[in-house]
C-alpha atoms as a PDB file:
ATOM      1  CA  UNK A   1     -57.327  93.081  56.183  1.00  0.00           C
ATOM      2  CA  UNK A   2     -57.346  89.300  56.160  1.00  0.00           C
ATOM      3  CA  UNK A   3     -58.561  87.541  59.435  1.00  0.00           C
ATOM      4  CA  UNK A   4     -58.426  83.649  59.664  1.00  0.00           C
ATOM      5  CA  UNK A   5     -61.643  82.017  58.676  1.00  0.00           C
ATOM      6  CA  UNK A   6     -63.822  80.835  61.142  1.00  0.00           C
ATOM      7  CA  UNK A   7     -65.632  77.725  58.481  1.00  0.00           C
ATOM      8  CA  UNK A   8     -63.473  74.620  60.045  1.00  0.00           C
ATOM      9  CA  UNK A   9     -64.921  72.852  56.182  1.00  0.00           C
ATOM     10  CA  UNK A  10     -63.623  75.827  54.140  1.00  0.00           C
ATOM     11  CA  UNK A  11     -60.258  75.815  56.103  1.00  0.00           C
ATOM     12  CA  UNK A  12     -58.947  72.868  55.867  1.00  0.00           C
ATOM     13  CA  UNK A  13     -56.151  71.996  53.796  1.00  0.00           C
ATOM     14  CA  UNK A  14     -57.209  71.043  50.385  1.00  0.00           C
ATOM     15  CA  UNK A  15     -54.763  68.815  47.964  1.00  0.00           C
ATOM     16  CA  UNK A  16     -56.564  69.459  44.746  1.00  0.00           C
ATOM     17  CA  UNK A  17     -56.222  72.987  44.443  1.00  0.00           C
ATOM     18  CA  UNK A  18     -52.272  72.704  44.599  1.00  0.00           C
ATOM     19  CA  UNK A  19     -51.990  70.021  41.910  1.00  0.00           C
ATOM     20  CA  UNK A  20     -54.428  72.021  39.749  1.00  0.00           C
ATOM     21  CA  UNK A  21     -51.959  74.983  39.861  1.00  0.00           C
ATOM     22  CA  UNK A  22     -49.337  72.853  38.761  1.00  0.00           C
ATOM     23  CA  UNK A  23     -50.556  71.280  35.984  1.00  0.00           C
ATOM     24  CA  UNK A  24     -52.113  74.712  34.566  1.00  0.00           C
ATOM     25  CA  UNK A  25     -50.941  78.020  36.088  1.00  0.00           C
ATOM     26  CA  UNK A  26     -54.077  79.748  37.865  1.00  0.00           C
ATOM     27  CA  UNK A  27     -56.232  76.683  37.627  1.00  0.00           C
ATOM     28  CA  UNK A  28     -55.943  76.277  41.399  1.00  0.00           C
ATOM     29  CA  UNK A  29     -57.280  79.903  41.968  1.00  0.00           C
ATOM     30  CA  UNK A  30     -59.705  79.427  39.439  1.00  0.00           C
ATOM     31  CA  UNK A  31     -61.267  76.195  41.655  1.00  0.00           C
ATOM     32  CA  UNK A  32     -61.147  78.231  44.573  1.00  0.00           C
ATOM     33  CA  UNK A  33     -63.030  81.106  43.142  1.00  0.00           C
ATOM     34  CA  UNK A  34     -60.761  83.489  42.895  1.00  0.00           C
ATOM     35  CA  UNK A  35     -61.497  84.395  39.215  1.00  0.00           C
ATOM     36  CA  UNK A  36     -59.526  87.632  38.682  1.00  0.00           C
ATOM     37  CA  UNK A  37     -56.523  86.475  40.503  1.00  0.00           C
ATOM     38  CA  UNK A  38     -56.588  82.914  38.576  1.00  0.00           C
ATOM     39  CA  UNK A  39     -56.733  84.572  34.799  1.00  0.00           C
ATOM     40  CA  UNK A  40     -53.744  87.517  36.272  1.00  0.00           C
ATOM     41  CA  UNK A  41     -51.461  84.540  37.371  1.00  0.00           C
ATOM     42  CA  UNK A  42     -51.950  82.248  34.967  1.00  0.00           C
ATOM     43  CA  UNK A  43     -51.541  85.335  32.110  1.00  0.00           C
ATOM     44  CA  UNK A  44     -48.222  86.631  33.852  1.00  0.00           C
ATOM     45  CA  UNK A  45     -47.149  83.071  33.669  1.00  0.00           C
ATOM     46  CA  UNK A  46     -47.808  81.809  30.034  1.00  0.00           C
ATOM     47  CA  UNK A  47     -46.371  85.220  29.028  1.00  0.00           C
ATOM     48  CA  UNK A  48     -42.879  84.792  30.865  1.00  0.00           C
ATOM     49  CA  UNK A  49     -43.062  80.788  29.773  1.00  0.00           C
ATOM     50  CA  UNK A  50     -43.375  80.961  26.397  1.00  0.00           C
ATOM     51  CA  UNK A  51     -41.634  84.230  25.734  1.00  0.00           C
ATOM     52  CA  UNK A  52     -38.591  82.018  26.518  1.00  0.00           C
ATOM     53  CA  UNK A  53     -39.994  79.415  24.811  1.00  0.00           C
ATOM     54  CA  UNK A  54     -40.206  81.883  21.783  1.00  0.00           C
ATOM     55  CA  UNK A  55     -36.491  83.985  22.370  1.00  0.00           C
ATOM     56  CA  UNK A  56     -34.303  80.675  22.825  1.00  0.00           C
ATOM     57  CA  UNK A  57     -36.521  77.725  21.507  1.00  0.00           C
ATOM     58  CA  UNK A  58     -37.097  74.170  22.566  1.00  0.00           C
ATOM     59  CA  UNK A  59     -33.412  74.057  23.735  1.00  0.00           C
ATOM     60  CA  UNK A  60     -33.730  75.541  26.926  1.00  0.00           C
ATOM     61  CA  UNK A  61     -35.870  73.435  28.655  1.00  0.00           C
ATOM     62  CA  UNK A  62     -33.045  70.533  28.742  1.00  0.00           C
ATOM     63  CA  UNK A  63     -32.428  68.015  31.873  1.00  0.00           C
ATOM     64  CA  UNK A  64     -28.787  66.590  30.577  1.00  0.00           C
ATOM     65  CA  UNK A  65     -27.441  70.450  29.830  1.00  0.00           C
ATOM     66  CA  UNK A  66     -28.717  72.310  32.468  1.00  0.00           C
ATOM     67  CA  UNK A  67     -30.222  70.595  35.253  1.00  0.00           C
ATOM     68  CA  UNK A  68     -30.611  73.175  38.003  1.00  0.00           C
ATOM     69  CA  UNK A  69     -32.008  75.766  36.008  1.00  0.00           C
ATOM     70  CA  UNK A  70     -34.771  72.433  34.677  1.00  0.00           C
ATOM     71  CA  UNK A  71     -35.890  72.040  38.125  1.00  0.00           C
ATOM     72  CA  UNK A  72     -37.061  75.470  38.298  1.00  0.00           C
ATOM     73  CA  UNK A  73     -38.747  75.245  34.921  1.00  0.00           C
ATOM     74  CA  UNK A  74     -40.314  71.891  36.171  1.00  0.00           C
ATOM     75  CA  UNK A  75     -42.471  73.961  38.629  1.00  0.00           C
ATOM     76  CA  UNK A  76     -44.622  75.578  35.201  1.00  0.00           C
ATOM     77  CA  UNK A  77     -46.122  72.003  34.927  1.00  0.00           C
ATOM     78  CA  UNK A  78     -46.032  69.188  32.938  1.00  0.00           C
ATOM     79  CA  UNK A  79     -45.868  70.790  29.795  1.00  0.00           C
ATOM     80  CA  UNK A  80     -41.360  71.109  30.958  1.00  0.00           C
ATOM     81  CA  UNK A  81     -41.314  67.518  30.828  1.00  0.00           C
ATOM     82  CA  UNK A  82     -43.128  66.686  27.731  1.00  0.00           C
ATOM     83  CA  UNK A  83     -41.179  69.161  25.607  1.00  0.00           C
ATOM     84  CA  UNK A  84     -38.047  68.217  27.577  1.00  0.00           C
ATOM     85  CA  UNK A  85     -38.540  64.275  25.748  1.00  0.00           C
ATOM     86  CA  UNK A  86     -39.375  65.735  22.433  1.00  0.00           C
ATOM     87  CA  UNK A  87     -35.953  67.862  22.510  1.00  0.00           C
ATOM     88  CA  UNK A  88     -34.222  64.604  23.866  1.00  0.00           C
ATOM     89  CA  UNK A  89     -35.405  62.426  21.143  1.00  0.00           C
ATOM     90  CA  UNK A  90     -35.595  64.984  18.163  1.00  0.00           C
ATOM     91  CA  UNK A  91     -32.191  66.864  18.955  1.00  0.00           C
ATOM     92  CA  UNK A  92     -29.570  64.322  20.435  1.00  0.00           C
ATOM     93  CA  UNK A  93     -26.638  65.115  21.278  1.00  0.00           C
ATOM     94  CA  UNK A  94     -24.131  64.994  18.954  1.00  0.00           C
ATOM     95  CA  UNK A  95     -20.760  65.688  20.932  1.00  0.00           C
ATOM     96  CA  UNK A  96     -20.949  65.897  24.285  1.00  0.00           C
ATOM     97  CA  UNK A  97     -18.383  68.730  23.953  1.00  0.00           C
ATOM     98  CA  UNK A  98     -20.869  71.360  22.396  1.00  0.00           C
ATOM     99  CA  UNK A  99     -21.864  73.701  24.959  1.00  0.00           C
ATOM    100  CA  UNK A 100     -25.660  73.821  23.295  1.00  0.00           C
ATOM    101  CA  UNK A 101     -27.290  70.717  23.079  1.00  0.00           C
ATOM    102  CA  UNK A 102     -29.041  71.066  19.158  1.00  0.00           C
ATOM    103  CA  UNK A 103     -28.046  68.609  16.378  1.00  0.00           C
ATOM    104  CA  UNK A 104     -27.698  72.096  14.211  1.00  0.00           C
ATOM    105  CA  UNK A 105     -25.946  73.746  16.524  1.00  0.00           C
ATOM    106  CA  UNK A 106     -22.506  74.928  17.383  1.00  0.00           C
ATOM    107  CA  UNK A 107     -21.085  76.448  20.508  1.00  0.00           C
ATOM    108  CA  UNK A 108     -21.263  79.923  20.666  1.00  0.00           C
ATOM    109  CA  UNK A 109     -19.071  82.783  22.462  1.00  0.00           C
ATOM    110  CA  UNK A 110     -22.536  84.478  23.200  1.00  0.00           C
ATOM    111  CA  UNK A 111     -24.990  83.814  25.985  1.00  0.00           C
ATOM    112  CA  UNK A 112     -28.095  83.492  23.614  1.00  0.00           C
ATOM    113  CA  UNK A 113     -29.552  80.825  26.061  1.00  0.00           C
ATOM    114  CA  UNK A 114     -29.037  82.344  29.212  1.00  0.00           C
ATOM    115  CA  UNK A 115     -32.267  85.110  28.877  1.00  0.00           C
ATOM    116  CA  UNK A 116     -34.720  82.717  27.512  1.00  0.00           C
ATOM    117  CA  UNK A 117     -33.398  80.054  30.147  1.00  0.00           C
ATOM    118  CA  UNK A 118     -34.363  82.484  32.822  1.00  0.00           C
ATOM    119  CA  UNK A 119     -37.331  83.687  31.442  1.00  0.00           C
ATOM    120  CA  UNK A 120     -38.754  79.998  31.854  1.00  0.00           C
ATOM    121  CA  UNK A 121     -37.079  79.444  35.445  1.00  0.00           C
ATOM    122  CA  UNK A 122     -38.385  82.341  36.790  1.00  0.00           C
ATOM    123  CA  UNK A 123     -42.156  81.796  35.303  1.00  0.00           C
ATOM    124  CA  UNK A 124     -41.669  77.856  37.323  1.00  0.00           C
ATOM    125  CA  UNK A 125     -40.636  80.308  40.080  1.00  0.00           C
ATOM    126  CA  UNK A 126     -43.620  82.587  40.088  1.00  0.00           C
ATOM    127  CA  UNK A 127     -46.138  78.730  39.714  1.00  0.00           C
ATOM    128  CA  UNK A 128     -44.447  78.077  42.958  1.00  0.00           C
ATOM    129  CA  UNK A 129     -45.571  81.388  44.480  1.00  0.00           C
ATOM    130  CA  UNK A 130     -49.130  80.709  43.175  1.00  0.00           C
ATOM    131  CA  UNK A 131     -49.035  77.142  44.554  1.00  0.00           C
ATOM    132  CA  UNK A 132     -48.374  78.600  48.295  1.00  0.00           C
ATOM    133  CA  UNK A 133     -51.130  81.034  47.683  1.00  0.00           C
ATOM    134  CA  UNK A 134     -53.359  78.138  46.882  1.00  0.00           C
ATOM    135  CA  UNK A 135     -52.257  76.120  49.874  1.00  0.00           C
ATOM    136  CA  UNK A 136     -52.704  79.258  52.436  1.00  0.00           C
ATOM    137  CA  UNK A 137     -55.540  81.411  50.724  1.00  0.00           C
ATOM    138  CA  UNK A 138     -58.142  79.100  51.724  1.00  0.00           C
ATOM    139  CA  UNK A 139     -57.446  79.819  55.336  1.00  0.00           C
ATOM    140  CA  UNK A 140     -58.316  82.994  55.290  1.00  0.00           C
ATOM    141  CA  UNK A 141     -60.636  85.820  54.098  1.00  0.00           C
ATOM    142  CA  UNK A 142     -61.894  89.513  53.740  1.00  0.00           C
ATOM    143  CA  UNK A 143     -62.464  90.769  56.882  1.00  0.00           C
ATOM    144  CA  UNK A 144     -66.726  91.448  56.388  1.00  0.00           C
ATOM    145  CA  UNK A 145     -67.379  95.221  56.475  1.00  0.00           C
ATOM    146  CA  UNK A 146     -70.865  96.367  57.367  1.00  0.00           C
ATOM    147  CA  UNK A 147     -73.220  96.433  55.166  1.00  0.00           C
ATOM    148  CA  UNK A 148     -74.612 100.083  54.406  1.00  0.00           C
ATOM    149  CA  UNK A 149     -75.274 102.350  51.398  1.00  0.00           C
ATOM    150  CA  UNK A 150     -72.347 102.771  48.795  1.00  0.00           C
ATOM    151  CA  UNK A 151     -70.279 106.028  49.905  1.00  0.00           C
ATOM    152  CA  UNK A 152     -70.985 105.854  53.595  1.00  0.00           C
ATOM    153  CA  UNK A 153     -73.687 107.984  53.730  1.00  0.00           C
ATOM    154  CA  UNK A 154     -77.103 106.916  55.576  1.00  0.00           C
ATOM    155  CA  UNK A 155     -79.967 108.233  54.055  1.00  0.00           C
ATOM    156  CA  UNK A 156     -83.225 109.315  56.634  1.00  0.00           C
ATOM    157  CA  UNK A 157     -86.277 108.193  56.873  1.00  0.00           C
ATOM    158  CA  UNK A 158     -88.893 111.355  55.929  1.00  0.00           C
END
């Protein structure tokens, strides 16, 4: 059960830990302590980020095409902004009539983007998540349980 924490120093609101988990994913768990939970989040993330980095290519993460849906990527970190400039400046656009936004490309009648797209969205989505968790899970803690043998069971004194 969590219980607010009583430390006034360890609840206090703490700025770092929320800009750390934005620039990596589970950095901001990994300053607080929280180990396990910082190498889970920032595993789940990479995974979902790059496996639409990997299905659709650089050409999802693009500001001019699909702004909304950048946004959400945005929230991974600043690694959505530095490929988003590479893209710009390798692939411009050629037409602004083509649906896809690749110097190579041509529009298509499938939705090859769209699963890759939301792949990375939804991975900026899940960094926001982590970022609240960071804000709030300094404020609180494991309730303490008495301490005692493992299993419950008190031995007696002979």
């Amino acid at each position: 059960m969590l219980v607010p924490d009583a430390d006034d120093a360890h609840a206090r609101f703490n700025l770092f830990a929320p800009i750390l988990a934005w620039i990596v994913p589970g950095l901001g768990h990994w300053f607080l302590g929280h180990r396990r939970r910082a190498r889970l989040i920032a595993a789940g993330i990479a995974i979902l980020y790059f496996g639409g980095l990997l299905l659709g290519g650089l050409g999802v993460i693009d500001r001019q095409q699909k702004p909304l849906w950048f946004y959400g990527q945005l929230l991974v970190g600043p690694a959505t902004p530095i490929i988003n400039a590479w893209h710009a400046a390798h692939y411009p656009p050629k037409d602004p009539t083509y649906s896809v936004n690749h110097a190579y490309a041509r529009p298509s009648f499938s939705h090859s983007h769209e699963i890759p797209t939301l792949f990375t969205t939804v991975a900026g989505m899940l960094n926001l998540l982590a970022i609240l968790d960071v804000i709030f899970l300094p404020r609180f803690r494991r309730e303490q349980r008495p301490a005692g043998p493992p299993g419950g069971v008190e031995r007696r004194a002979k």
